[in-house]
PDB file of N, CA and C in Angstrom:
ATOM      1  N   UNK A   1      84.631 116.016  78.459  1.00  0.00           N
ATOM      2  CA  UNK A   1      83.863 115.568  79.606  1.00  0.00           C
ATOM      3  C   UNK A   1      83.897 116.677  80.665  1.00  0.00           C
ATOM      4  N   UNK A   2      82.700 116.591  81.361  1.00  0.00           N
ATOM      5  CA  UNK A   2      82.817 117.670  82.341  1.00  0.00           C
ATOM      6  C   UNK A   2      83.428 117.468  83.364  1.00  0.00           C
ATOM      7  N   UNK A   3      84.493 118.714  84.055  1.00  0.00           N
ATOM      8  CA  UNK A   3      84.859 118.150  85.334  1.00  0.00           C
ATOM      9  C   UNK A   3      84.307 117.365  86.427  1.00  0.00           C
ATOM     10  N   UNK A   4      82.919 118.154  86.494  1.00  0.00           N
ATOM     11  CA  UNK A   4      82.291 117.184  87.961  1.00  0.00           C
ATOM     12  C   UNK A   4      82.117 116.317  87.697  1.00  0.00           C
ATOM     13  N   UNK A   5      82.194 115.560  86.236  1.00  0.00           N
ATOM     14  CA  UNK A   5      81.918 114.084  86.024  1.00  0.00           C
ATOM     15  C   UNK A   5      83.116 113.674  86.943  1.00  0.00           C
ATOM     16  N   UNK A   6      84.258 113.828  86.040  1.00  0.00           N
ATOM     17  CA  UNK A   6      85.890 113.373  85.964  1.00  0.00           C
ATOM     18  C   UNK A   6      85.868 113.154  87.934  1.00  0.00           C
ATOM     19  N   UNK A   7      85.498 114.415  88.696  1.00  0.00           N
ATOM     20  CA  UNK A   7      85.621 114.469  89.606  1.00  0.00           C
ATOM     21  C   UNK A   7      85.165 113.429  90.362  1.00  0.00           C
ATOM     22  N   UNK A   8      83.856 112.941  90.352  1.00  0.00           N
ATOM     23  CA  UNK A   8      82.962 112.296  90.514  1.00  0.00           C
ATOM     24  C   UNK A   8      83.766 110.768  90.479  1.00  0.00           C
ATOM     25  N   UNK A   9      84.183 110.168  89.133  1.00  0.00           N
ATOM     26  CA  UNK A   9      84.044 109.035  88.946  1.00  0.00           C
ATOM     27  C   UNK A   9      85.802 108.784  90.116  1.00  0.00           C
ATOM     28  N   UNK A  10      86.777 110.004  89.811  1.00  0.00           N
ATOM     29  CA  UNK A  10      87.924 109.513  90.856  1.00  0.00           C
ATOM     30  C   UNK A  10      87.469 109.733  92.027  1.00  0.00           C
ATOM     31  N   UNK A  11      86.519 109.972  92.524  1.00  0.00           N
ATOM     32  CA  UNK A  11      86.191 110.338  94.044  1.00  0.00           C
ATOM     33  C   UNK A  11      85.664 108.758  94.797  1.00  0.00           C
ATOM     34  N   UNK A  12      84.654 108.050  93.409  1.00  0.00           N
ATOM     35  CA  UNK A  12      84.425 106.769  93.853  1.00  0.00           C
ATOM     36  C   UNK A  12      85.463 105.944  93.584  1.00  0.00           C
ATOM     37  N   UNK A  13      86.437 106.021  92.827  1.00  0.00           N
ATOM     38  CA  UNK A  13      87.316 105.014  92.640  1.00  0.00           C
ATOM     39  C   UNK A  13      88.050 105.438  94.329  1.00  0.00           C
ATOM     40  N   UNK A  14      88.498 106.346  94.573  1.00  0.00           N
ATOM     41  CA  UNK A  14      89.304 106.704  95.580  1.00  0.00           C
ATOM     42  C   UNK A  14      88.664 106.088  97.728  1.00  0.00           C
ATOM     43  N   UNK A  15      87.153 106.365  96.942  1.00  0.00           N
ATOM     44  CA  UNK A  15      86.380 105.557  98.315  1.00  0.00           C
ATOM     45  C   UNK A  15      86.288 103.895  98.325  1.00  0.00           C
ATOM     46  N   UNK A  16      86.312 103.644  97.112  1.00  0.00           N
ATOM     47  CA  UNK A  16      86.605 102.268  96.713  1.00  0.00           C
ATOM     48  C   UNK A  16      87.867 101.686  97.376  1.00  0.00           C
ATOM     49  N   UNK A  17      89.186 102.558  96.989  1.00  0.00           N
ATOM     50  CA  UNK A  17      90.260 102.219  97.784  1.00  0.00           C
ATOM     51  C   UNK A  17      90.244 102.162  98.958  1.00  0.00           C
ATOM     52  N   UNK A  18      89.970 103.288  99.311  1.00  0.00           N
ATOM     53  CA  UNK A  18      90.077 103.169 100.827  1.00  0.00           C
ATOM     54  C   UNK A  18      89.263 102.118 101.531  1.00  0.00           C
ATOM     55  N   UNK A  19      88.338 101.832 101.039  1.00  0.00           N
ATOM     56  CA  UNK A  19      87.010 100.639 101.461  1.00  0.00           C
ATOM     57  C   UNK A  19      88.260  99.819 101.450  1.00  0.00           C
ATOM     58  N   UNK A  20      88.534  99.171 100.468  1.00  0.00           N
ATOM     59  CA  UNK A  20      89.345  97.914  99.954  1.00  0.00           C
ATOM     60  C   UNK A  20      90.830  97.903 101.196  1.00  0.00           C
ATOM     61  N   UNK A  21      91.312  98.890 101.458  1.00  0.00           N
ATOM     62  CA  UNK A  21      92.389  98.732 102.692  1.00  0.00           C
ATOM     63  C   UNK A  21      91.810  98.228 103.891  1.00  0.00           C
ATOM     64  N   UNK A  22      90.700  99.141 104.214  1.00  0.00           N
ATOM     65  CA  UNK A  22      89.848  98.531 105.491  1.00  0.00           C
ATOM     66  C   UNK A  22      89.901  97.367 105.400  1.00  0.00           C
ATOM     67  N   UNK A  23      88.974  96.914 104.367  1.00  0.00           N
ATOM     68  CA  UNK A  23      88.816  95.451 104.060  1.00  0.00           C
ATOM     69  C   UNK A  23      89.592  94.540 104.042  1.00  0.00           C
ATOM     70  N   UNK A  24      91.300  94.783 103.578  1.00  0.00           N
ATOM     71  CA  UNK A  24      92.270  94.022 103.837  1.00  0.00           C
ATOM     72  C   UNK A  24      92.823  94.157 105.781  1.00  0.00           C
ATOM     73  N   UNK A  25      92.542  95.506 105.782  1.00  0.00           N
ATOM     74  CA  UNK A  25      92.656  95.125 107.794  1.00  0.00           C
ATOM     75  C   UNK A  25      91.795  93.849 108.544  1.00  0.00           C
ATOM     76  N   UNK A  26      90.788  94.676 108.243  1.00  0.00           N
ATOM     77  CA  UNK A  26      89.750  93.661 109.153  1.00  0.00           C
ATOM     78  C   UNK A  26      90.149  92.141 109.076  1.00  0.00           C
ATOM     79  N   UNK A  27      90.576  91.844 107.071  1.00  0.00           N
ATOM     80  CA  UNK A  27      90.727  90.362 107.148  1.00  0.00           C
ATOM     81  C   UNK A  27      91.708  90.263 107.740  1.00  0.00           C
ATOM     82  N   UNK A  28      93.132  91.201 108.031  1.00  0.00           N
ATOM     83  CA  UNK A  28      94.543  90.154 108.365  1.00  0.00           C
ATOM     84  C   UNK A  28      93.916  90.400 109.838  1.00  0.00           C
ATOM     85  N   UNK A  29      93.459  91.380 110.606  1.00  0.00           N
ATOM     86  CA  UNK A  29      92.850  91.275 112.012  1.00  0.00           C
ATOM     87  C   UNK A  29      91.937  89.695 112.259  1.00  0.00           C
ATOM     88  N   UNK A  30      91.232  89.274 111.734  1.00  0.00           N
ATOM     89  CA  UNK A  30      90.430  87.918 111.333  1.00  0.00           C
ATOM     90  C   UNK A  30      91.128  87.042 111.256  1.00  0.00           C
ATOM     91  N   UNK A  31      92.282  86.999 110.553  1.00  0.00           N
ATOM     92  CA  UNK A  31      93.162  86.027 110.321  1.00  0.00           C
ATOM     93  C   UNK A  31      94.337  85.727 111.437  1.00  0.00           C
ATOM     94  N   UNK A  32      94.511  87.093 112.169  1.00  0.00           N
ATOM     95  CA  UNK A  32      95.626  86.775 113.632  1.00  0.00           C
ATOM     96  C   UNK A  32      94.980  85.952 114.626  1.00  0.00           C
ATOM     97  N   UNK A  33      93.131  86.188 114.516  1.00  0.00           N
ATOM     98  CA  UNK A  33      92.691  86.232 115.935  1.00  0.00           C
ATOM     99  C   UNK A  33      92.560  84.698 115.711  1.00  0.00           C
ATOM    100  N   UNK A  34      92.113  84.184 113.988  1.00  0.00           N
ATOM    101  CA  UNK A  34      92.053  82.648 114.327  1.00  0.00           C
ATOM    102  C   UNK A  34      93.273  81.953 114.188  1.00  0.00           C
ATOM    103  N   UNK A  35      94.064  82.345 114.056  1.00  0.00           N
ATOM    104  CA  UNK A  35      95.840  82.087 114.171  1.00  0.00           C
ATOM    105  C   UNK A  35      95.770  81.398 115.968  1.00  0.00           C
ATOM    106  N   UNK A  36      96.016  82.560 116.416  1.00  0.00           N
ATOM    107  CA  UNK A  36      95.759  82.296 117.794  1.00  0.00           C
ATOM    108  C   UNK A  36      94.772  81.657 117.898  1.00  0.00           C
ATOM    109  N   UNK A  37      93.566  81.556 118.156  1.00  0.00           N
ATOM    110  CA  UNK A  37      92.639  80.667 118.112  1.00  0.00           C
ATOM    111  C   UNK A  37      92.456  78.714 117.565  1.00  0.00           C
ATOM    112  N   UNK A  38      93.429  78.850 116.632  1.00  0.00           N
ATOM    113  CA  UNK A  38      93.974  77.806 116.344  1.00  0.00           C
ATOM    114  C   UNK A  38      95.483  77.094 116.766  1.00  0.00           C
ATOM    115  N   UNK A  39      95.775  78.155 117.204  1.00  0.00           N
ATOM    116  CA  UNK A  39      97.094  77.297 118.399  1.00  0.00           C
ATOM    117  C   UNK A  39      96.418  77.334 119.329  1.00  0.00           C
ATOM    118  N   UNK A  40      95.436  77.388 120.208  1.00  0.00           N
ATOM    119  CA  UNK A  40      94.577  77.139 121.315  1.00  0.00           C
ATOM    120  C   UNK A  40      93.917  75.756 120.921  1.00  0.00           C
ATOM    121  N   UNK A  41      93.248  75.813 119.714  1.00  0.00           N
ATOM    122  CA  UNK A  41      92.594  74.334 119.515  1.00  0.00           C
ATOM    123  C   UNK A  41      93.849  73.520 119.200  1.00  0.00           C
ATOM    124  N   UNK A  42      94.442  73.579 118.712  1.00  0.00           N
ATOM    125  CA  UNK A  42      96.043  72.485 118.299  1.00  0.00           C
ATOM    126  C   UNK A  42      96.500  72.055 119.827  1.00  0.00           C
ATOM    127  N   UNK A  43      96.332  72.892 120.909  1.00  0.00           N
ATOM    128  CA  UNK A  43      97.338  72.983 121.731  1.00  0.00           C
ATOM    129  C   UNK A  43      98.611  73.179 121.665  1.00  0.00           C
ATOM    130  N   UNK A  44      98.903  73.590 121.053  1.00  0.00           N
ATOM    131  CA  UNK A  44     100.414  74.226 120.847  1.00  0.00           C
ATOM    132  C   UNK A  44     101.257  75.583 121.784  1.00  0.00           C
ATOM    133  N   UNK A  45     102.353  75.444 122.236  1.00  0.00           N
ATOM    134  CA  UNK A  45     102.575  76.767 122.586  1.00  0.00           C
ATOM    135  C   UNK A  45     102.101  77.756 121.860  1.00  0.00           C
ATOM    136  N   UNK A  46     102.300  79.014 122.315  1.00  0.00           N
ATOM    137  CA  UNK A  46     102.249  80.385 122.074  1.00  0.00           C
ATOM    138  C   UNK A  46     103.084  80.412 120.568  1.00  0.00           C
ATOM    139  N   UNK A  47     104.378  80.423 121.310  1.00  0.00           N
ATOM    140  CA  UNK A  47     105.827  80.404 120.252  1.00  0.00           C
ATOM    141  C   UNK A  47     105.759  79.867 118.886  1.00  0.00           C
ATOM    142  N   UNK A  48     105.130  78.664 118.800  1.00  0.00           N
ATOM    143  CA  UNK A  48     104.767  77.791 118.010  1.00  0.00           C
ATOM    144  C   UNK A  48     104.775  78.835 116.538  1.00  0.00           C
ATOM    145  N   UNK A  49     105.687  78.381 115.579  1.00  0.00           N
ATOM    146  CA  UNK A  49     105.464  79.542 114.370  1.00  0.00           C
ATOM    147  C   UNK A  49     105.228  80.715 114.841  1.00  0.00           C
ATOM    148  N   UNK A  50     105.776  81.683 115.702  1.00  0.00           N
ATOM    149  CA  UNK A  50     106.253  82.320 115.749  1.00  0.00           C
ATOM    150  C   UNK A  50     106.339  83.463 114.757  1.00  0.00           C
ATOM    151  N   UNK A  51     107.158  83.206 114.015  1.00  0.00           N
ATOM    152  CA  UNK A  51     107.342  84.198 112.739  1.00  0.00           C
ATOM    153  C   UNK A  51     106.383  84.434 112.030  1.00  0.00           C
ATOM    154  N   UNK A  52     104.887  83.473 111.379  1.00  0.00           N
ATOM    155  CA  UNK A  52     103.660  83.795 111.509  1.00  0.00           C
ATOM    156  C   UNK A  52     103.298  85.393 111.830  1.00  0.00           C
ATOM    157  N   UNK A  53     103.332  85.290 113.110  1.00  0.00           N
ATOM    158  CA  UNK A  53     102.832  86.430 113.495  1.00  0.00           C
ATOM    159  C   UNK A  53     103.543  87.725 113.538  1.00  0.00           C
ATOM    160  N   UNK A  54     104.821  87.689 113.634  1.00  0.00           N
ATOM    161  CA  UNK A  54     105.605  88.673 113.283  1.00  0.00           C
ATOM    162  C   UNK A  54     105.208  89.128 111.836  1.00  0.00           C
ATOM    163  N   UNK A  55     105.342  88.602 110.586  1.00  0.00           N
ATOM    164  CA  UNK A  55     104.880  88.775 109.433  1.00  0.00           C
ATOM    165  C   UNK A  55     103.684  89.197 109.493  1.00  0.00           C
ATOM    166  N   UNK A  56     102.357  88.846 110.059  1.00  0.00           N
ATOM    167  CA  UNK A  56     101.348  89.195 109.502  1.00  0.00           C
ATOM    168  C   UNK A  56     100.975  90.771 110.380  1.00  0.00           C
ATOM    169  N   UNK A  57     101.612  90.969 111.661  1.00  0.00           N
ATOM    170  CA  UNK A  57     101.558  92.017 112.059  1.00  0.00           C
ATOM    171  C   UNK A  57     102.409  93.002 111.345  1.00  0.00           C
ATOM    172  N   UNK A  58     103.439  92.569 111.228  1.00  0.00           N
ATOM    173  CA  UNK A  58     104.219  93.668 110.230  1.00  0.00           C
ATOM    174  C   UNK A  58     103.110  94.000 108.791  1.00  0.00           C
ATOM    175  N   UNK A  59     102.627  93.305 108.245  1.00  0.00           N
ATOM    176  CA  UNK A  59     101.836  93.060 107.397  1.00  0.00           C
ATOM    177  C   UNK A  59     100.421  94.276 107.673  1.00  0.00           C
ATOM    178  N   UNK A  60     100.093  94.052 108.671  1.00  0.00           N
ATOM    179  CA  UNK A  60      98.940  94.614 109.464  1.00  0.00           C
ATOM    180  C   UNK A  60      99.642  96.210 109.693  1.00  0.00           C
ATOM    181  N   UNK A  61     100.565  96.460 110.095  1.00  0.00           N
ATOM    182  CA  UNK A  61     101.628  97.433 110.099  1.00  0.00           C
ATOM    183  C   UNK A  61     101.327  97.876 108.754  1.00  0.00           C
ATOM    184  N   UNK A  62     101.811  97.210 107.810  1.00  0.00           N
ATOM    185  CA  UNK A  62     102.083  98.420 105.842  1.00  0.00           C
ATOM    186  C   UNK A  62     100.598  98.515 105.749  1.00  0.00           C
ATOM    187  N   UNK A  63      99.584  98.149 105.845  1.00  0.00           N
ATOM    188  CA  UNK A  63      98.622  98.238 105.270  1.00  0.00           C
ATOM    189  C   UNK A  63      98.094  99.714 106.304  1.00  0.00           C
ATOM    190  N   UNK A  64      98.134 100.158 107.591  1.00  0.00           N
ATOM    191  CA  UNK A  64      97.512 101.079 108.646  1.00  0.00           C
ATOM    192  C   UNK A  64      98.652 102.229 108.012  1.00  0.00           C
ATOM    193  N   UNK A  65      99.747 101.988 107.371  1.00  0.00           N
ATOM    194  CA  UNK A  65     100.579 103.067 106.876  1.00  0.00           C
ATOM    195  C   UNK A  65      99.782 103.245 105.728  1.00  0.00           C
ATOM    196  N   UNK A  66      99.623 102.355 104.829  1.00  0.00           N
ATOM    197  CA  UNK A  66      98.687 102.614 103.403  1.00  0.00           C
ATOM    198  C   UNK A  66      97.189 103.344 103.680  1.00  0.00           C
ATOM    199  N   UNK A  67      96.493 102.799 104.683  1.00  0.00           N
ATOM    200  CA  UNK A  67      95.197 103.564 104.575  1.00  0.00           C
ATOM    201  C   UNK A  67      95.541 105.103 105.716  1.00  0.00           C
ATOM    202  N   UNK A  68      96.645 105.587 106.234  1.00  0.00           N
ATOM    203  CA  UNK A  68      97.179 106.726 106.296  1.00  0.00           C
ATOM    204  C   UNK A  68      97.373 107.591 105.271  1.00  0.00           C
ATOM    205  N   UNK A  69      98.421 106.622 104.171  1.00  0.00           N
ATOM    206  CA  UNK A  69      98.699 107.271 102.809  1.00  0.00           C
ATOM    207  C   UNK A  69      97.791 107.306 101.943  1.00  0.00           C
ATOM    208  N   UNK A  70      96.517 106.748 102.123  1.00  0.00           N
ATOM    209  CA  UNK A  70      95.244 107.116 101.514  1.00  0.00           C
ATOM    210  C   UNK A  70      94.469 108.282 101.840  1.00  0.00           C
ATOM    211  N   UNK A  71      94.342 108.528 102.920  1.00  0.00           N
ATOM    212  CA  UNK A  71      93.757 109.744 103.469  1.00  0.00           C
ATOM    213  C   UNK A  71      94.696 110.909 103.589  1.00  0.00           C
ATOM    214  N   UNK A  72      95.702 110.665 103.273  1.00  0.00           N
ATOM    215  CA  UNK A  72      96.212 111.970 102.931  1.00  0.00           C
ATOM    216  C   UNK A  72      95.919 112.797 101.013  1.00  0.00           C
ATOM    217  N   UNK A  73      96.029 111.174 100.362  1.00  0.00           N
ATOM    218  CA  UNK A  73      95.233 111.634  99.123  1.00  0.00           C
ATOM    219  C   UNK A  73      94.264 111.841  98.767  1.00  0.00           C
ATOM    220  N   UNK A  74      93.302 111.655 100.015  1.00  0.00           N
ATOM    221  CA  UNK A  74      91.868 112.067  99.990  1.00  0.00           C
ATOM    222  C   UNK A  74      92.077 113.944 100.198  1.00  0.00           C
ATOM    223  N   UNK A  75      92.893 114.063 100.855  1.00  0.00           N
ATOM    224  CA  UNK A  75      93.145 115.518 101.376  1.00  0.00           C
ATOM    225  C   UNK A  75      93.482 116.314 100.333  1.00  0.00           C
ATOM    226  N   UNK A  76      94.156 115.417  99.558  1.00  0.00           N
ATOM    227  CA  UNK A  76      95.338 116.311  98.307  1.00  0.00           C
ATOM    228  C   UNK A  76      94.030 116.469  97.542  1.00  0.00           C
ATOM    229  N   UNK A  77      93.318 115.283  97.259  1.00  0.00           N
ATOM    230  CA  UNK A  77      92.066 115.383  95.681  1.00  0.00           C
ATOM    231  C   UNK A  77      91.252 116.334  96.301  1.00  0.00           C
ATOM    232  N   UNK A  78      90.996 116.128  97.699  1.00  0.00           N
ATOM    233  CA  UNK A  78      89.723 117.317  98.168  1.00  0.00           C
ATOM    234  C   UNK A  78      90.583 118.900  97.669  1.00  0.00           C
ATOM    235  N   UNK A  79      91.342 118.961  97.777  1.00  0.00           N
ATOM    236  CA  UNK A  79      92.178 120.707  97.455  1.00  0.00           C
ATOM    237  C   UNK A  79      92.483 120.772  95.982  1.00  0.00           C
ATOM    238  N   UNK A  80      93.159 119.472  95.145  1.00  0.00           N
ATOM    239  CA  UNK A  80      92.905 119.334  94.040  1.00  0.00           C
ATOM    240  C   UNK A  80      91.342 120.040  93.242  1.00  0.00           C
ATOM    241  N   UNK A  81      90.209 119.870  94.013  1.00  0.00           N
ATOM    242  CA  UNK A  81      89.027 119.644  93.539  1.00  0.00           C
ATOM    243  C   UNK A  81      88.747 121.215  93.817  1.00  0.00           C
ATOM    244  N   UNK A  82      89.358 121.949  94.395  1.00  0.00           N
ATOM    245  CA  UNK A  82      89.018 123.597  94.535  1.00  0.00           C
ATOM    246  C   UNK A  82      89.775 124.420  93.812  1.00  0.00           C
ATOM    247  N   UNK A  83      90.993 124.058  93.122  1.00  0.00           N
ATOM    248  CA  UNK A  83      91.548 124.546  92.387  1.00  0.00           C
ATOM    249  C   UNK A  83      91.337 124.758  91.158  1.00  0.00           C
ATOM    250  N   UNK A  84      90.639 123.278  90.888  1.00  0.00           N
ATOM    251  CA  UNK A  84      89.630 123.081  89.405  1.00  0.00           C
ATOM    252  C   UNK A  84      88.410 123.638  89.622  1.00  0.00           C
ATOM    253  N   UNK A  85      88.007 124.704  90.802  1.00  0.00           N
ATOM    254  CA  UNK A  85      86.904 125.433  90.876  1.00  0.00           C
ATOM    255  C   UNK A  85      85.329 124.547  91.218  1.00  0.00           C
ATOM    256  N   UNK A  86      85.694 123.942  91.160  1.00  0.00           N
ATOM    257  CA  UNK A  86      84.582 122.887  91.956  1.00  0.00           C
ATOM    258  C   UNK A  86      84.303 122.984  93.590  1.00  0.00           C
ATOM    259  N   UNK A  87      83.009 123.547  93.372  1.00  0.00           N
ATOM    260  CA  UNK A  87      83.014 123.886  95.189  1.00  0.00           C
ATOM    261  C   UNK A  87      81.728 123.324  95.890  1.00  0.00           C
ATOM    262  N   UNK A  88      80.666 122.336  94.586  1.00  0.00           N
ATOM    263  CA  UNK A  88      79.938 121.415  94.983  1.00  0.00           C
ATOM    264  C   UNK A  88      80.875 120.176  96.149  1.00  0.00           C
ATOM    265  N   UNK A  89      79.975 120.117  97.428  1.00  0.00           N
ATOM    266  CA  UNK A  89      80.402 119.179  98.374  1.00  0.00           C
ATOM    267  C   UNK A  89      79.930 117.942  98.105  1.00  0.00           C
ATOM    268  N   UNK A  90      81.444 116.675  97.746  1.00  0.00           N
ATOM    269  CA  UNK A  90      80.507 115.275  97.033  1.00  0.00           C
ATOM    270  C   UNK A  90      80.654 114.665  98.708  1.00  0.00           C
ATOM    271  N   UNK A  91      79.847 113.842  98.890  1.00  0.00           N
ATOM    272  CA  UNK A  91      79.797 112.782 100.156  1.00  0.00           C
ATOM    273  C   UNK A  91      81.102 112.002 100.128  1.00  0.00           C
ATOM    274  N   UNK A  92      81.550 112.482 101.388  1.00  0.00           N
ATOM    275  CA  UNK A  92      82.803 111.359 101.613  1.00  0.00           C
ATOM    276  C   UNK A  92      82.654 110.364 101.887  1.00  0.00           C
ATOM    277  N   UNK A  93      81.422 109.742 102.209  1.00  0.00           N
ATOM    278  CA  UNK A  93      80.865 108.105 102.082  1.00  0.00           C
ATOM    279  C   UNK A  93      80.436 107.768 101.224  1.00  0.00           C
ATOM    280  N   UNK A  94      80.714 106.514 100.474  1.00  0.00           N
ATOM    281  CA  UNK A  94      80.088 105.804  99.436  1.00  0.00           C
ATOM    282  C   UNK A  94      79.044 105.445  99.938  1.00  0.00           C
ATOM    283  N   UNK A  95      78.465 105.326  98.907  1.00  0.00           N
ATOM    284  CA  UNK A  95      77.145 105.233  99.472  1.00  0.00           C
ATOM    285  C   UNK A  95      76.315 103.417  98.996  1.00  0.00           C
ATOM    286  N   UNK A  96      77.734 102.495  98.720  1.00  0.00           N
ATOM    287  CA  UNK A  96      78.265 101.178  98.316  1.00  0.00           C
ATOM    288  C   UNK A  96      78.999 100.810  99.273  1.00  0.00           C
ATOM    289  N   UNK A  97      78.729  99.418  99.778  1.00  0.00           N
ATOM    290  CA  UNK A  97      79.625  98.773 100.510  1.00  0.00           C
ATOM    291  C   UNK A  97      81.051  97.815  99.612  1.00  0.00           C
ATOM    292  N   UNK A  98      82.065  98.117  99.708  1.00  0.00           N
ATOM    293  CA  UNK A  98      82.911  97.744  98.569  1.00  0.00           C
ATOM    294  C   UNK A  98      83.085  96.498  99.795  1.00  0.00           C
ATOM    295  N   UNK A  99      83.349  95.013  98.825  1.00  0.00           N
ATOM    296  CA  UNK A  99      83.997  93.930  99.598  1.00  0.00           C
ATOM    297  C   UNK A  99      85.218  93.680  98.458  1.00  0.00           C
ATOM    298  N   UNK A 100      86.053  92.710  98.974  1.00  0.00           N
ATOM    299  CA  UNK A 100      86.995  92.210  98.550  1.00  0.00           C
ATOM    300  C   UNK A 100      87.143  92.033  97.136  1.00  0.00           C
ATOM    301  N   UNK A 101      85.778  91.140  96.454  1.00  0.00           N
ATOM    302  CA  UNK A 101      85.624  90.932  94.924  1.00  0.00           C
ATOM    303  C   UNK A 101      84.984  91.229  94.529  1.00  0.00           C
ATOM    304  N   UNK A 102      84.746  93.526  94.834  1.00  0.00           N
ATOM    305  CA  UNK A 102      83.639  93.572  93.532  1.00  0.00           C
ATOM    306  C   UNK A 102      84.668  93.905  93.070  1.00  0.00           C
ATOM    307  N   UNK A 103      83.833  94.036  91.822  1.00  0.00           N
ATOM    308  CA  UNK A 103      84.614  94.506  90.329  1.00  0.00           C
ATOM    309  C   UNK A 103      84.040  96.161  90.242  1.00  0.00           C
ATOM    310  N   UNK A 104      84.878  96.846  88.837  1.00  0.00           N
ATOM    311  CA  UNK A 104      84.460  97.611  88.771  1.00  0.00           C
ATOM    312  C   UNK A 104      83.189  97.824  87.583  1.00  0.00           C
ATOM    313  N   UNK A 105      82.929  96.583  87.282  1.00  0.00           N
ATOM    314  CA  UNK A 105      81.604  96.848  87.032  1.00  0.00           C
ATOM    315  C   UNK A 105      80.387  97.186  87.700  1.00  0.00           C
ATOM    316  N   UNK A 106      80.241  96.251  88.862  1.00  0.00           N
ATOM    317  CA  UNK A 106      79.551  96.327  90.019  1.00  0.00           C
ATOM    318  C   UNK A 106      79.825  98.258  90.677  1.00  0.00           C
ATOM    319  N   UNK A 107      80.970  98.484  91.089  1.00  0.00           N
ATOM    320  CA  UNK A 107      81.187  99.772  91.547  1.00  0.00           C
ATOM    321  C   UNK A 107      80.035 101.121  90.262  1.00  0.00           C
ATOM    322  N   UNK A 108      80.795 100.755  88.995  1.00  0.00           N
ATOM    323  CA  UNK A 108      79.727 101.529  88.149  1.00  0.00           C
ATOM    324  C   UNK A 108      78.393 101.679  87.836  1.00  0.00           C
ATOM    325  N   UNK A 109      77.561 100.452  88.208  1.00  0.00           N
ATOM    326  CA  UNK A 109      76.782 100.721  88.033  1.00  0.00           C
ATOM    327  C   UNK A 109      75.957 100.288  89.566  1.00  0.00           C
ATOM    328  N   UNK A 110      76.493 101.361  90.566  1.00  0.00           N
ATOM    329  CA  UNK A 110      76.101 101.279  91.324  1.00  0.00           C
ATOM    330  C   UNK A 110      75.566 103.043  91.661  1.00  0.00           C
ATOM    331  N   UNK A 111      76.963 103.832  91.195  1.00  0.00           N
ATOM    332  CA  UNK A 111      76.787 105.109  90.766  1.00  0.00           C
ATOM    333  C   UNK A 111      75.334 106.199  91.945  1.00  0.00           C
TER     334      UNK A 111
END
């Protein structure tokens, strides 16, 4: 197989990931705000479960470290990809909106 294929198909798997972290931010961000939002309709203190939110921010925390540790492997494959002499520039945007449950069928033959 040719490299720029090889190159190609980990470049979308790799934008895929990174899509897919976003995508887990935004939801636990979605999920604090109706947290709160729902101890407002309950009427409940603040405090109220408590630990809730400690968890899901810590939570919110590993995942902003993960899509860090993603873009640093975007960095490594981009230098990876000059070493293997490849000096065609691929788009660092997909040019696919990845949600939560595509598959990678959907991703392939989106191409």
């Amino acid at each position: 197989m040719e490299k720029i294929f090889v190159v190609k198909q980990l470049a979308k798997k790799l934008w895929a990931t990174e899509a897919a972290v976003d995508a887990a931010l935004v939801e636990a961000s979605e999920l604090n705000r109706d947290i709160i939002q729902g101890r407002k309709d309950l009427n409940v203190s603040p405090l109220f479960a408590g630990e809730i939110n400690v968890k899901l921010l810590a939570a919110m925390t590993a995942l902003t470290e993960a899509r860090e540790a993603m873009a640093a492997v975007h960095a490594e494959m981009d230098e990876a990809k000059l070493r293997l002499g490849i000096r065609t520039k691929l788009d660092w945007q997909p040019k696919y909106q990845v949600t939560a449950v595509e598959t990678d069928q959907t991703l392939a033959e989106v191409g």
